[in-house]
C-alpha atoms as a PDB file:
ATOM      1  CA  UNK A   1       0.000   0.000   0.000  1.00  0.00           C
ATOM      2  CA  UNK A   2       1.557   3.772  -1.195  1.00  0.00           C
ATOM      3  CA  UNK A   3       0.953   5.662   2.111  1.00  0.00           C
ATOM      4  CA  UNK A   4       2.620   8.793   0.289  1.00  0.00           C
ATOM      5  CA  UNK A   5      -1.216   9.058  -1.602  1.00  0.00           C
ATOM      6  CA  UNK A   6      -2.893   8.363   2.016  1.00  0.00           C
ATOM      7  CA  UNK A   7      -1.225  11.147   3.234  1.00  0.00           C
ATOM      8  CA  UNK A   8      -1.643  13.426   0.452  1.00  0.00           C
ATOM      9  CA  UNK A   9      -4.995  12.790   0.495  1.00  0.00           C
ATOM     10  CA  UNK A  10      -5.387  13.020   4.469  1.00  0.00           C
ATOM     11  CA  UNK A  11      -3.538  16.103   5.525  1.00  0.00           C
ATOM     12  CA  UNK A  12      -5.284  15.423   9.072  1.00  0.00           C
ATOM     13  CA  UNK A  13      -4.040  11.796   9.230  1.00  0.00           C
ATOM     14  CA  UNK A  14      -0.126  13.173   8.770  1.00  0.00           C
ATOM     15  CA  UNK A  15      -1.067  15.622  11.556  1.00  0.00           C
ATOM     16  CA  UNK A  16      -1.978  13.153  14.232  1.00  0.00           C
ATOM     17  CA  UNK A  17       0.955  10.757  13.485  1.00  0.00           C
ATOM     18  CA  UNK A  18       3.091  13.481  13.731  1.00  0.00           C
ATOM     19  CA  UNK A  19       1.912  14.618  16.881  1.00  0.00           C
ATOM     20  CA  UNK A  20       1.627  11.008  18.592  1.00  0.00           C
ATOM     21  CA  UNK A  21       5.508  10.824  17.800  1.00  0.00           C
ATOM     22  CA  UNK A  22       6.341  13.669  19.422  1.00  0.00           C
ATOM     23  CA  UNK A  23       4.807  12.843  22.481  1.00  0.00           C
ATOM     24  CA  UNK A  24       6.458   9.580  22.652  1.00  0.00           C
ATOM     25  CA  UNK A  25       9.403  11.780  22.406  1.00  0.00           C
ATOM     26  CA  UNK A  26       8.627  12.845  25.845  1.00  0.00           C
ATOM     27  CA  UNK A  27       8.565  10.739  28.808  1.00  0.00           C
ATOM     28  CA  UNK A  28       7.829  11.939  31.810  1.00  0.00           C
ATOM     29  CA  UNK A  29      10.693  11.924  34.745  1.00  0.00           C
ATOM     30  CA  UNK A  30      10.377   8.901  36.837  1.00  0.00           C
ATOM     31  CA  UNK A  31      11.214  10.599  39.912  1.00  0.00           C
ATOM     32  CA  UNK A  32      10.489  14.267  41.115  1.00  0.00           C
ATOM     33  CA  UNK A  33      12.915  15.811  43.648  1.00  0.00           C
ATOM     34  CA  UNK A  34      13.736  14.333  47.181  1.00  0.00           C
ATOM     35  CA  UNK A  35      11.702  16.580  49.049  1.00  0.00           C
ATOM     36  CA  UNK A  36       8.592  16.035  46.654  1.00  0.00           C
ATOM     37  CA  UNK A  37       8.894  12.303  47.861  1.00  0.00           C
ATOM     38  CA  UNK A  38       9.003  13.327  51.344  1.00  0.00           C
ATOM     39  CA  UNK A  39       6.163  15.290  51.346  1.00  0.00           C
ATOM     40  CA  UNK A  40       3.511  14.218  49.337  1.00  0.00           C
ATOM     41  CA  UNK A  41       2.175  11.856  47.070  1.00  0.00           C
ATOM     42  CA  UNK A  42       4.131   9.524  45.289  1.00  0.00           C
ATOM     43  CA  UNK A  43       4.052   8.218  41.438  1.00  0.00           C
ATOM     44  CA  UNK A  44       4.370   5.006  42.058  1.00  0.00           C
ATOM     45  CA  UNK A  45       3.443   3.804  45.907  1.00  0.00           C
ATOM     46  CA  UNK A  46       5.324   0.145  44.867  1.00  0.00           C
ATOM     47  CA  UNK A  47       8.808   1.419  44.391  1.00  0.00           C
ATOM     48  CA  UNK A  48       9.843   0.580  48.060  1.00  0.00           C
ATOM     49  CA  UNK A  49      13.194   0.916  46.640  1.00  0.00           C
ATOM     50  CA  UNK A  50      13.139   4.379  46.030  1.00  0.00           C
ATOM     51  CA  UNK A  51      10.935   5.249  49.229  1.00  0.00           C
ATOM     52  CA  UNK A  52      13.343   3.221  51.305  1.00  0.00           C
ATOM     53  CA  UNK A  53      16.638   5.519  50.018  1.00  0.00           C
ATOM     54  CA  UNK A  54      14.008   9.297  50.020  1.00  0.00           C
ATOM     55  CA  UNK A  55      13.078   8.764  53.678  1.00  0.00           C
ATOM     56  CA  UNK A  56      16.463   6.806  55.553  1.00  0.00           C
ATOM     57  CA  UNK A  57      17.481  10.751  55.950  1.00  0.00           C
ATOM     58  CA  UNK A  58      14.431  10.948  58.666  1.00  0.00           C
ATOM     59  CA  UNK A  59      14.787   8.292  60.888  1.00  0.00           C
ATOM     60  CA  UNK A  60      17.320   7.738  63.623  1.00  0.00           C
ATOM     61  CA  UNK A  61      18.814   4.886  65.735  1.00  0.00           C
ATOM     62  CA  UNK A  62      18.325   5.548  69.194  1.00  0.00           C
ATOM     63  CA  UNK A  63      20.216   4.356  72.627  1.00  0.00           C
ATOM     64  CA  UNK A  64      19.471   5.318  75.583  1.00  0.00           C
ATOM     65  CA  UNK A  65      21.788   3.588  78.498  1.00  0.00           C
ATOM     66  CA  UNK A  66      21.566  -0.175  77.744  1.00  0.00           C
ATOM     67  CA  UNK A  67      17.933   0.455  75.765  1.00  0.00           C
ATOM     68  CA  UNK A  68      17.935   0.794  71.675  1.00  0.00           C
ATOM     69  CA  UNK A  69      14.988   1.913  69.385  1.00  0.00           C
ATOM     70  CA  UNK A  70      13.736   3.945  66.743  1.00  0.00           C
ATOM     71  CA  UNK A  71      13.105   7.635  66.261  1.00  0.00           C
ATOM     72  CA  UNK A  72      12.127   9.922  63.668  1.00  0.00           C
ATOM     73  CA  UNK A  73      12.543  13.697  62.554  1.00  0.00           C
ATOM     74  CA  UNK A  74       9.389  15.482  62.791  1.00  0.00           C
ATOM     75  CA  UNK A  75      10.910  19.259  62.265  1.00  0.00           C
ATOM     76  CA  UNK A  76      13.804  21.047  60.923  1.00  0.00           C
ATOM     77  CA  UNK A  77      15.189  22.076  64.418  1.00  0.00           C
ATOM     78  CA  UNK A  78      15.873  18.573  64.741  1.00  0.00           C
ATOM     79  CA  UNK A  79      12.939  17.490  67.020  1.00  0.00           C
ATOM     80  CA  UNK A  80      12.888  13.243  67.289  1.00  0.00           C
ATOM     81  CA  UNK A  81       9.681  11.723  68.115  1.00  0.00           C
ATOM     82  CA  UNK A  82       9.789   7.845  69.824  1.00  0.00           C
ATOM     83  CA  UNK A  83       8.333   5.383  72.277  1.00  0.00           C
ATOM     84  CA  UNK A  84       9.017   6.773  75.621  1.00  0.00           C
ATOM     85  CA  UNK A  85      10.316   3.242  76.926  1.00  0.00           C
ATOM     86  CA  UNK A  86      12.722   3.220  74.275  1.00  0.00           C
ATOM     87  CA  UNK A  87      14.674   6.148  76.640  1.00  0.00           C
ATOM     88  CA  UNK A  88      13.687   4.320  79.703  1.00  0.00           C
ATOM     89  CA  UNK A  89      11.239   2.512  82.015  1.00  0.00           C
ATOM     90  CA  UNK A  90       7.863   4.300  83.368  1.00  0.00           C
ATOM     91  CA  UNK A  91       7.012   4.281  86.801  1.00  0.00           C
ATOM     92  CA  UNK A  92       3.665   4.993  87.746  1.00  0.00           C
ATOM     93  CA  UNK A  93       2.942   6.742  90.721  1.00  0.00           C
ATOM     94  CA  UNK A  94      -1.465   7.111  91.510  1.00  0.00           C
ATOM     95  CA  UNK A  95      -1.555  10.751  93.956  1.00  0.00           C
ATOM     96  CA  UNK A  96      -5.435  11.008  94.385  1.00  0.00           C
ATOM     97  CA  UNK A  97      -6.972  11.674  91.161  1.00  0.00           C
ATOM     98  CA  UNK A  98      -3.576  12.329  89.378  1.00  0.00           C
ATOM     99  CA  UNK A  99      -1.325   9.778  87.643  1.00  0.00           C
ATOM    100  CA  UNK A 100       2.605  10.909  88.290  1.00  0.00           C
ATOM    101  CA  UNK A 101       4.714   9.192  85.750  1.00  0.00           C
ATOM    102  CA  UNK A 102       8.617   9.365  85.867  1.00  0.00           C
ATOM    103  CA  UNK A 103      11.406   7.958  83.588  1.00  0.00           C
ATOM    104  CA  UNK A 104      14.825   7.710  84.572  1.00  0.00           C
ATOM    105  CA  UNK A 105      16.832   9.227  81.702  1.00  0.00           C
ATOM    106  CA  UNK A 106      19.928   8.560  81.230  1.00  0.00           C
ATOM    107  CA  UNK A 107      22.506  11.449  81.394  1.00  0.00           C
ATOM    108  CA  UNK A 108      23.687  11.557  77.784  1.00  0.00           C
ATOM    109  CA  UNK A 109      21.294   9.810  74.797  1.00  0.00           C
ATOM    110  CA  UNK A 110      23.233   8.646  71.103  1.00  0.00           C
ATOM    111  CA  UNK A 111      21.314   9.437  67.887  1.00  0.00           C
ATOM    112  CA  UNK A 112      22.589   7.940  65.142  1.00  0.00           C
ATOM    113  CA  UNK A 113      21.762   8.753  61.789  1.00  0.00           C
ATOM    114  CA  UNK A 114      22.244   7.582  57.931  1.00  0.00           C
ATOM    115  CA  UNK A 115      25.122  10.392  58.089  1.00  0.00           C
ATOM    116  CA  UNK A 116      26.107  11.003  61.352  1.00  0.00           C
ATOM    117  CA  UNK A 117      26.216  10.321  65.331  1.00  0.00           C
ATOM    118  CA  UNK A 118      25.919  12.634  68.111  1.00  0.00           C
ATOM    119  CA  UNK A 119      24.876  12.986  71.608  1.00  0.00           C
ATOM    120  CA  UNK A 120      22.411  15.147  73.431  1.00  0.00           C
ATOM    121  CA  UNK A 121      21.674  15.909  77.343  1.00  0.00           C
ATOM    122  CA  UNK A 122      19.137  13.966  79.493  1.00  0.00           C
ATOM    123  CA  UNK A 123      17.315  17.923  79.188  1.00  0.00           C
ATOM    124  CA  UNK A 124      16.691  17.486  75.557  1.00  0.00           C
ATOM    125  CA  UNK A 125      13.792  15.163  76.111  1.00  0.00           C
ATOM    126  CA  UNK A 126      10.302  16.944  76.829  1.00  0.00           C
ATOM    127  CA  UNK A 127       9.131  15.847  80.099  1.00  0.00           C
ATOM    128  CA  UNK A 128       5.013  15.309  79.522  1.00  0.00           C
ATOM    129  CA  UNK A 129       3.487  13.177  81.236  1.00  0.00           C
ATOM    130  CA  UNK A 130       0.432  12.573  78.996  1.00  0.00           C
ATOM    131  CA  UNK A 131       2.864  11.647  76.379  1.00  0.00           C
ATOM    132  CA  UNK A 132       4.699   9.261  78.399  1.00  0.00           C
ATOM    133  CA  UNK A 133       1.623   7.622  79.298  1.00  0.00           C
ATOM    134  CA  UNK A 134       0.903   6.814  75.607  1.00  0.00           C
ATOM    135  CA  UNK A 135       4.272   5.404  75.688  1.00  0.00           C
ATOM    136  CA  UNK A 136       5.071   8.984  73.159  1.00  0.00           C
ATOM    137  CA  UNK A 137       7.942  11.122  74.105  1.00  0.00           C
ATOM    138  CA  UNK A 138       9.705  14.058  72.276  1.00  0.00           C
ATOM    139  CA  UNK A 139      13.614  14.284  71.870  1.00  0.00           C
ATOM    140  CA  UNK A 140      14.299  18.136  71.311  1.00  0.00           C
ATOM    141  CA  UNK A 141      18.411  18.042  69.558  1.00  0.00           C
ATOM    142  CA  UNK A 142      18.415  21.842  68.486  1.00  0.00           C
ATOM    143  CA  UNK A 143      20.177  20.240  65.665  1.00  0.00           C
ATOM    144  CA  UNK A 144      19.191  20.759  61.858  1.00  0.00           C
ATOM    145  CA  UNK A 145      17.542  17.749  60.712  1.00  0.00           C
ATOM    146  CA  UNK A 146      18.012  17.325  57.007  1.00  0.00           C
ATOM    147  CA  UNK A 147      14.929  15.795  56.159  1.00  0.00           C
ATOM    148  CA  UNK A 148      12.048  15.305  58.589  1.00  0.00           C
ATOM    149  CA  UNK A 149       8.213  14.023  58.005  1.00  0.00           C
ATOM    150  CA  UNK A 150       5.178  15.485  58.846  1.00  0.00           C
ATOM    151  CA  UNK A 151       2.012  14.549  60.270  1.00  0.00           C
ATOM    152  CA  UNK A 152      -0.894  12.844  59.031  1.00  0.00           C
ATOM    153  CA  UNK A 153      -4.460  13.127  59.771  1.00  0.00           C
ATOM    154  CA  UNK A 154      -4.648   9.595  61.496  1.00  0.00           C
ATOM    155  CA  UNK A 155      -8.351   9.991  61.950  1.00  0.00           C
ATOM    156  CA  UNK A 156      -8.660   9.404  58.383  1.00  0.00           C
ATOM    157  CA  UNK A 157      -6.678   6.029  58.681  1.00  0.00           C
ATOM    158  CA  UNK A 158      -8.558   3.061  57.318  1.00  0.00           C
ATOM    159  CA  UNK A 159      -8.961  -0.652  57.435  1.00  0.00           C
ATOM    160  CA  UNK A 160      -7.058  -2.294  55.008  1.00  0.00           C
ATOM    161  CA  UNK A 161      -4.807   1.343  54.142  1.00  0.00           C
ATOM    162  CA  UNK A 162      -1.668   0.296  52.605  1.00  0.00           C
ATOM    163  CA  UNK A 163       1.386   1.686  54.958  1.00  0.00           C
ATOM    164  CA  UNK A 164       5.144   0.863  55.305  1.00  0.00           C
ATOM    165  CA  UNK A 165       7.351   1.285  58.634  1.00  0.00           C
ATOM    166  CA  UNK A 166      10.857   2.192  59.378  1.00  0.00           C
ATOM    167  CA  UNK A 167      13.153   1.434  61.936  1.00  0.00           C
ATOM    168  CA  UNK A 168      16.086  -0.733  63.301  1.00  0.00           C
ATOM    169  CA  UNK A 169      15.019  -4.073  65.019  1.00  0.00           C
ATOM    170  CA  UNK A 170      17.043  -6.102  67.432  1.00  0.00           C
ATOM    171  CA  UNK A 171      17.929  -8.815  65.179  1.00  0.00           C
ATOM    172  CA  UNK A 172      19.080  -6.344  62.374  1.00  0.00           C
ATOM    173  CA  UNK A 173      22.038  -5.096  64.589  1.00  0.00           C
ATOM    174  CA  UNK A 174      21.416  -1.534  64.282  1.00  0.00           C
ATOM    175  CA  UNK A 175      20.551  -1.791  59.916  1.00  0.00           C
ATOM    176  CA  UNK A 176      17.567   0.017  59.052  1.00  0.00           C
ATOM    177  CA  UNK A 177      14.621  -1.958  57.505  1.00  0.00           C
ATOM    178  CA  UNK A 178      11.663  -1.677  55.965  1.00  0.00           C
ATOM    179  CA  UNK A 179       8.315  -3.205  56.661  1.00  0.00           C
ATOM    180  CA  UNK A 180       5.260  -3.049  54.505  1.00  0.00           C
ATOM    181  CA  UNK A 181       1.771  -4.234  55.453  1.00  0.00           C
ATOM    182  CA  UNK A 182      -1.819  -2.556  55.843  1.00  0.00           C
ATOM    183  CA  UNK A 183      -3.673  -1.273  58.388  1.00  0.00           C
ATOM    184  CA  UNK A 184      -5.738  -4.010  60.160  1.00  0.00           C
ATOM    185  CA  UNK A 185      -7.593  -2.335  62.475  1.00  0.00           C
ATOM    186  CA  UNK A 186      -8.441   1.420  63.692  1.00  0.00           C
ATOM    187  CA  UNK A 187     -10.003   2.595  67.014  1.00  0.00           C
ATOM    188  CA  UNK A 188      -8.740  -0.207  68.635  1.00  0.00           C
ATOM    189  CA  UNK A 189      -8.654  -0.854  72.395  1.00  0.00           C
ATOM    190  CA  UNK A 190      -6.700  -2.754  74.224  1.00  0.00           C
ATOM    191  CA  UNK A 191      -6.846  -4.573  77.449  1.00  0.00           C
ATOM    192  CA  UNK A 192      -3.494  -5.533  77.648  1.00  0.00           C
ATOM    193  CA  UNK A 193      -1.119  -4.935  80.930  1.00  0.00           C
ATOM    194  CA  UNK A 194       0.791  -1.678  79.907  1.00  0.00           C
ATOM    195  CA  UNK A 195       2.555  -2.137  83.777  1.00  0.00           C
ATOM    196  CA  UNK A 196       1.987  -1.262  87.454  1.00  0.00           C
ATOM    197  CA  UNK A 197       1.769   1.457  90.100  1.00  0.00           C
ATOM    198  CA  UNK A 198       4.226   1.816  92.488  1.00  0.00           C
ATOM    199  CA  UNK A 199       1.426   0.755  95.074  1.00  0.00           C
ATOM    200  CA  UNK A 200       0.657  -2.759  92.601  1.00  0.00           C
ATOM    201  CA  UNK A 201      -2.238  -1.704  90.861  1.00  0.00           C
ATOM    202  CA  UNK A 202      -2.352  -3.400  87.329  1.00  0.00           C
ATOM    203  CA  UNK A 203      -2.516   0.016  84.504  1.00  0.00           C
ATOM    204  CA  UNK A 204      -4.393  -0.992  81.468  1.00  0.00           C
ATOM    205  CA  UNK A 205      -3.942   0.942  78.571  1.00  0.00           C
ATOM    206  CA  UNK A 206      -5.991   4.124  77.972  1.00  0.00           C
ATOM    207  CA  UNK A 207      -5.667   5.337  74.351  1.00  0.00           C
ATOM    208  CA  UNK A 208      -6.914   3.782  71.307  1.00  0.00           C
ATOM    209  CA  UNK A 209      -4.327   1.914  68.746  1.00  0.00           C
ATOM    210  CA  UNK A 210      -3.930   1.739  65.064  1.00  0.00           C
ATOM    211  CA  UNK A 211      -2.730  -2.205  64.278  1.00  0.00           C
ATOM    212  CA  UNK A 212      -0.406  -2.738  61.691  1.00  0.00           C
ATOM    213  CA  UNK A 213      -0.199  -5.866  59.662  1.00  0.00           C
ATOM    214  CA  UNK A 214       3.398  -6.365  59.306  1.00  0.00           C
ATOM    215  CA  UNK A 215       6.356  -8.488  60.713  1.00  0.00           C
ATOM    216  CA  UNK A 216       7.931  -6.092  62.952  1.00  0.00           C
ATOM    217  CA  UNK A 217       9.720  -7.177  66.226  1.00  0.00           C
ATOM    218  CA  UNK A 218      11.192  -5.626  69.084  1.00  0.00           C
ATOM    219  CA  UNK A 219      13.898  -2.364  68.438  1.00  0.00           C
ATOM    220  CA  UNK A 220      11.373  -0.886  66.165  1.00  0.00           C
ATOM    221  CA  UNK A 221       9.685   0.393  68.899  1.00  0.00           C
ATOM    222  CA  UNK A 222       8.901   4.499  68.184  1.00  0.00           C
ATOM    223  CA  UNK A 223       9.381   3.674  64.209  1.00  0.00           C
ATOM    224  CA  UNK A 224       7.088   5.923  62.585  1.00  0.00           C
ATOM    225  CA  UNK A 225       3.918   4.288  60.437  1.00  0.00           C
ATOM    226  CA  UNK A 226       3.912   6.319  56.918  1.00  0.00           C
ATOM    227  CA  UNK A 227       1.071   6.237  54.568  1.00  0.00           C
ATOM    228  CA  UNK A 228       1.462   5.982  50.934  1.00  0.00           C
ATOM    229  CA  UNK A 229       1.754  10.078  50.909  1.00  0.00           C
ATOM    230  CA  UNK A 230       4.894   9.532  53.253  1.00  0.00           C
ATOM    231  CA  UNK A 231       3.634  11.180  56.121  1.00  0.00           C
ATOM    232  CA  UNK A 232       3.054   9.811  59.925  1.00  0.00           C
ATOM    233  CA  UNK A 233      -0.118   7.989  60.519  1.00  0.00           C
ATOM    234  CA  UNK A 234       1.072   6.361  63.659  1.00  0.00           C
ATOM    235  CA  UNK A 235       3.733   5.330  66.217  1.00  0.00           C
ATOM    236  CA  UNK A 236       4.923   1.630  66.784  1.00  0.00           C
ATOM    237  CA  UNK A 237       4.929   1.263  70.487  1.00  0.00           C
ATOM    238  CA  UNK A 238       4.463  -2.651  70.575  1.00  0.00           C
ATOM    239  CA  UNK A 239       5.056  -5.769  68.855  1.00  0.00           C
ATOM    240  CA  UNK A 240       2.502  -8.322  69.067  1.00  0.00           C
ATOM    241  CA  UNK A 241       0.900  -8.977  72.378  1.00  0.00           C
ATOM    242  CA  UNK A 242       2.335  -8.994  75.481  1.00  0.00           C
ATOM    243  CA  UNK A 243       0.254 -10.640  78.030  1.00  0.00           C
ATOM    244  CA  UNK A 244      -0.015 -10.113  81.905  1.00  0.00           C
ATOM    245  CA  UNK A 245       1.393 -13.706  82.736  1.00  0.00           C
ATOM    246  CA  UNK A 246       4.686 -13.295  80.794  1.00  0.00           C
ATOM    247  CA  UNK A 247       5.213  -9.639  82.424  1.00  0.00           C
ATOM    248  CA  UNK A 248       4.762 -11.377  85.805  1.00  0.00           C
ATOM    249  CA  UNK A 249       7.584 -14.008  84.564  1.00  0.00           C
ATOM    250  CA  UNK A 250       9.707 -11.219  83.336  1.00  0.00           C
ATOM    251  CA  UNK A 251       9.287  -9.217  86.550  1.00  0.00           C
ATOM    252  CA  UNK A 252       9.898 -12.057  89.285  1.00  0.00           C
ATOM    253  CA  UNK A 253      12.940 -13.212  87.293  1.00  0.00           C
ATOM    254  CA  UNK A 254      14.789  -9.443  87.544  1.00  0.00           C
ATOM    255  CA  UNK A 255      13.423  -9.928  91.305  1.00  0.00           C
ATOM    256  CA  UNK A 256      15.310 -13.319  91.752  1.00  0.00           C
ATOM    257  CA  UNK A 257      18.312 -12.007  89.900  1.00  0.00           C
ATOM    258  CA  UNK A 258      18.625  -8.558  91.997  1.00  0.00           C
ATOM    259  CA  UNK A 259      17.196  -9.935  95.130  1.00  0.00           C
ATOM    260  CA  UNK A 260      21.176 -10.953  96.201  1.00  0.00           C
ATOM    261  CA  UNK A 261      20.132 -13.610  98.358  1.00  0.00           C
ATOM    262  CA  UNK A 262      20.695 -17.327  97.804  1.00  0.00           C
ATOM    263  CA  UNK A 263      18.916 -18.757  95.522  1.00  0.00           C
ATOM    264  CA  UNK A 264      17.362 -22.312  95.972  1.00  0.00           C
ATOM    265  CA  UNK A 265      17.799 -24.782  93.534  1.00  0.00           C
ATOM    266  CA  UNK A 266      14.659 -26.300  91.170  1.00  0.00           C
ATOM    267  CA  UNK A 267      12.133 -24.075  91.698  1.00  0.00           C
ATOM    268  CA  UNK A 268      14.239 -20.415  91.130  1.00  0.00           C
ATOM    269  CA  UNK A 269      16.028 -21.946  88.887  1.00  0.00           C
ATOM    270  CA  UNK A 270      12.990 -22.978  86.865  1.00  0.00           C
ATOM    271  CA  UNK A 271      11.461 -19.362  87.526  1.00  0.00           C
ATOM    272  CA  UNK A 272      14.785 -17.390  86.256  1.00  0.00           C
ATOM    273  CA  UNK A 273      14.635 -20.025  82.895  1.00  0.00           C
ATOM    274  CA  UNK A 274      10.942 -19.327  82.687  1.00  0.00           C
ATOM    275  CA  UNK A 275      10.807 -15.673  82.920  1.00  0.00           C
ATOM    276  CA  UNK A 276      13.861 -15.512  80.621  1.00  0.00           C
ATOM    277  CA  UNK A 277      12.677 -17.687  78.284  1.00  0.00           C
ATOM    278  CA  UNK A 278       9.782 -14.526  78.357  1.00  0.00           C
ATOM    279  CA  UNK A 279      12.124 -12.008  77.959  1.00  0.00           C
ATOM    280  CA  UNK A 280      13.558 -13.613  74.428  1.00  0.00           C
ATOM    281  CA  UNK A 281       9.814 -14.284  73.371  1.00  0.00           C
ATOM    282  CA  UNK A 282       9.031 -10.911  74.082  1.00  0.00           C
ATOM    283  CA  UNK A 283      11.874  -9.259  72.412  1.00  0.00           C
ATOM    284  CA  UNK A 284      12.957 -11.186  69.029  1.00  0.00           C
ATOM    285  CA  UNK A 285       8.876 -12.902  68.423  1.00  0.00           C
ATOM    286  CA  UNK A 286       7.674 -11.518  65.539  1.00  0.00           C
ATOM    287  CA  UNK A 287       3.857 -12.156  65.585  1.00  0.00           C
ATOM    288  CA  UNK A 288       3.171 -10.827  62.279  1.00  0.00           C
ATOM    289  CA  UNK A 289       1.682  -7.252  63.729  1.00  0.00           C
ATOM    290  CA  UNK A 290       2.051  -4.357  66.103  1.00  0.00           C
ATOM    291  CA  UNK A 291      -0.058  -1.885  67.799  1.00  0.00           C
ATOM    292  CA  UNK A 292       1.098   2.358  67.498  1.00  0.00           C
ATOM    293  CA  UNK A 293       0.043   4.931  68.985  1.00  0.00           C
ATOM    294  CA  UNK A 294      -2.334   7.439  66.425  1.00  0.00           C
ATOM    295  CA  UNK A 295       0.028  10.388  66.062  1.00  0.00           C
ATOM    296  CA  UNK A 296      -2.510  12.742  67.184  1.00  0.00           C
ATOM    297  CA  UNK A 297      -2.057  11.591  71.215  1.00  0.00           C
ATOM    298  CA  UNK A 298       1.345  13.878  70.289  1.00  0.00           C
ATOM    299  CA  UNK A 299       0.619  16.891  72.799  1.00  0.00           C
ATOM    300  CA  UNK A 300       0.963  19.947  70.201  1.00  0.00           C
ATOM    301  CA  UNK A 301       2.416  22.181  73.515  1.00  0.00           C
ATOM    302  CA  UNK A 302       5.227  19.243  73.415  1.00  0.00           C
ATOM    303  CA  UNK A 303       6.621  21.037  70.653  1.00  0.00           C
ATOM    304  CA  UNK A 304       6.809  24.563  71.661  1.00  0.00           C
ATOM    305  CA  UNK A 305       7.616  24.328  75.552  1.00  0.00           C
ATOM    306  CA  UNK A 306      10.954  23.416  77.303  1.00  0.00           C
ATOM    307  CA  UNK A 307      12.202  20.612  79.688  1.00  0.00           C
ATOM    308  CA  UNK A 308       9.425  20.607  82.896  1.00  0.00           C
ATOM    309  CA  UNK A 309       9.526  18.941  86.223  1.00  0.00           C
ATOM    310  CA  UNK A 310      11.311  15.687  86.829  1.00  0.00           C
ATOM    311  CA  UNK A 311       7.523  14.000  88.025  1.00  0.00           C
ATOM    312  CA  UNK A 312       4.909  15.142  85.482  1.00  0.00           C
ATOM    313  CA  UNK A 313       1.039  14.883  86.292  1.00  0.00           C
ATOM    314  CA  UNK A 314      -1.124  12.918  83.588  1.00  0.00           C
ATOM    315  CA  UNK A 315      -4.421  14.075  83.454  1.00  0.00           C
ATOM    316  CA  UNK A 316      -6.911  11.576  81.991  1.00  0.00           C
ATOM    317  CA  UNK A 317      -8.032  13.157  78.314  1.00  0.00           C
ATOM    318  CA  UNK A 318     -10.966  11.801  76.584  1.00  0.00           C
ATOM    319  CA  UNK A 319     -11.054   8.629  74.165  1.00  0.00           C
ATOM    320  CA  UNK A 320     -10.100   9.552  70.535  1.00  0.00           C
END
């Protein structure tokens, strides 16, 4: 067949082929800038790859005296948001109607991140007690953060919502990995043992929990959840359940071990095996899901005001 007449004949027909190759000329860029990743929407939600290498710059390894976990930029100052047990244990204190929570932080905390490692002062976390109780806590560096993420409207969060997680678990040896999964459940309550009062009274967990479907373990603790716009849905605060039989195991075995006294054979011996046995279920088990913390429980004054009192008050706040 001539084409040569076709086209003389068809002015319009040379028109269009002409313009459908020069639009196959141009291909769109794969990839906008680093910041555009960070920020909003990406192209193509599947390229873990790529999301894995934009966001690194944003998280941080964390250790705290002999505790490790994850944290996360959340402004340019350099303001970290994580788990408050990653920096240390809670103690719970009931004074009337008032919940006193403490944490003894250690005098220096490392941050360690995909560049760089540096140390900051016990006074750079934000004593607030709300956030403590909802296992949050706020790590103020006054250090630029090169990247950071921001916050997502976690009320919006829905079942089965795609979303990835970030962080460096135990058994990774301080490597940052990445987790994808969905969301399997929102508004969810738990009736787990979060601890105990100083005077024995079993706490129960307050605040409501996004679950994540993923196989996360223990050291990712404060790793930020990201939705497929790469902003912070939620904070990982626990891996799988943790019941109040294997905290009692855990508890009478650090008993036993710092009691000093001497220790009877076959039955302590069978407790400290037991409640260590615990210990390594609790930290490398990796159930398949987690529970965090909706990013909203995040008091807004945490990030404006300075280091407070050494024994914050919690104030019960209503149900999300």
């Amino acid at each position: 067949m001539d084409f040569s007449i076709i086209l003389r004949k068809s002015p319009p027909i040379l028109l269009l082929l002409l313009v459908s190759l020069s639009v196959a000329q141009v291909a769109p860029p794969k990839y906008e800038s680093r910041w555009h990743h960070l920020f909003s929407r990406h192209r193509d939600n599947n390229n873990l790859e790529q999301r894995y290498m934009d966001l690194k710059c944003a998280l941080v390894f964390i250790r705290a005296g002999n505790r490790t976990g994850t944290g996360f930029y959340v402004s340019p100052d350099g303001d970290i948001v994580t788990a408050s047990h990653v920096i240390g244990d809670r103690t719970f204190v009931h004074s009337g109607t008032q919940m006193i929570v403490t944490i003894p932080i250690p005098n220096e905390i490392v941050i360690k991140t995909d560049t760089t490692e540096f140390r900051v002062p016990s006074s750079a976390v934000e004593v607030n007690a709300d956030d403590w109780m909802y296992d949050l806590a706020l790590i103020k560096t006054a250090k630029s953060a090169q990247c950071w993420l921001q916050k997502s409207d976690d009320k919006l969060a829905r079942a089965g919502e795609h979303v990835i997680a970030m962080g460096f678990p135990g058994l990774a040896f301080g490597s940052l990995s990445l987790y994808t999964g969905i969301i399997s459940a929102t508004h969810l309550k738990s009736e787990l043992v979060m601890g105990f009062t100083v005077q024995g009274e079993i706490l129960k967990f307050s605040n409501d929990f996004i679950r994540v479907q993923m196989p996360i373990s223990t050291g990712i603790s404060g790793a930020p959840v990201i939705d497929d716009e790469n902003k912070i849905l939620a904070v990982v605060t626990q891996a799988g359940a943790w019941g109040p039989d294997l905290e009692l195991l855990t508890q009478l075995r650090e008993r036993i071990l710092n009691s000093g006294q001497p220790q009877q054979p076959n039955i302590l011996d069978l407790a400290v095996a037991t409640g260590h046995l615990a210990e390594l279920f609790r930290d490398f088990a990796s159930p398949g899901y987690g529970d965090a913390v909706p990013i909203s429980y995040l008091a807004p004054k945490a990030m404006q005001s300075g280091p407070q009192s050494a024994s914050p008050v919690h104030s019960p706040q209503p149900a999300h």
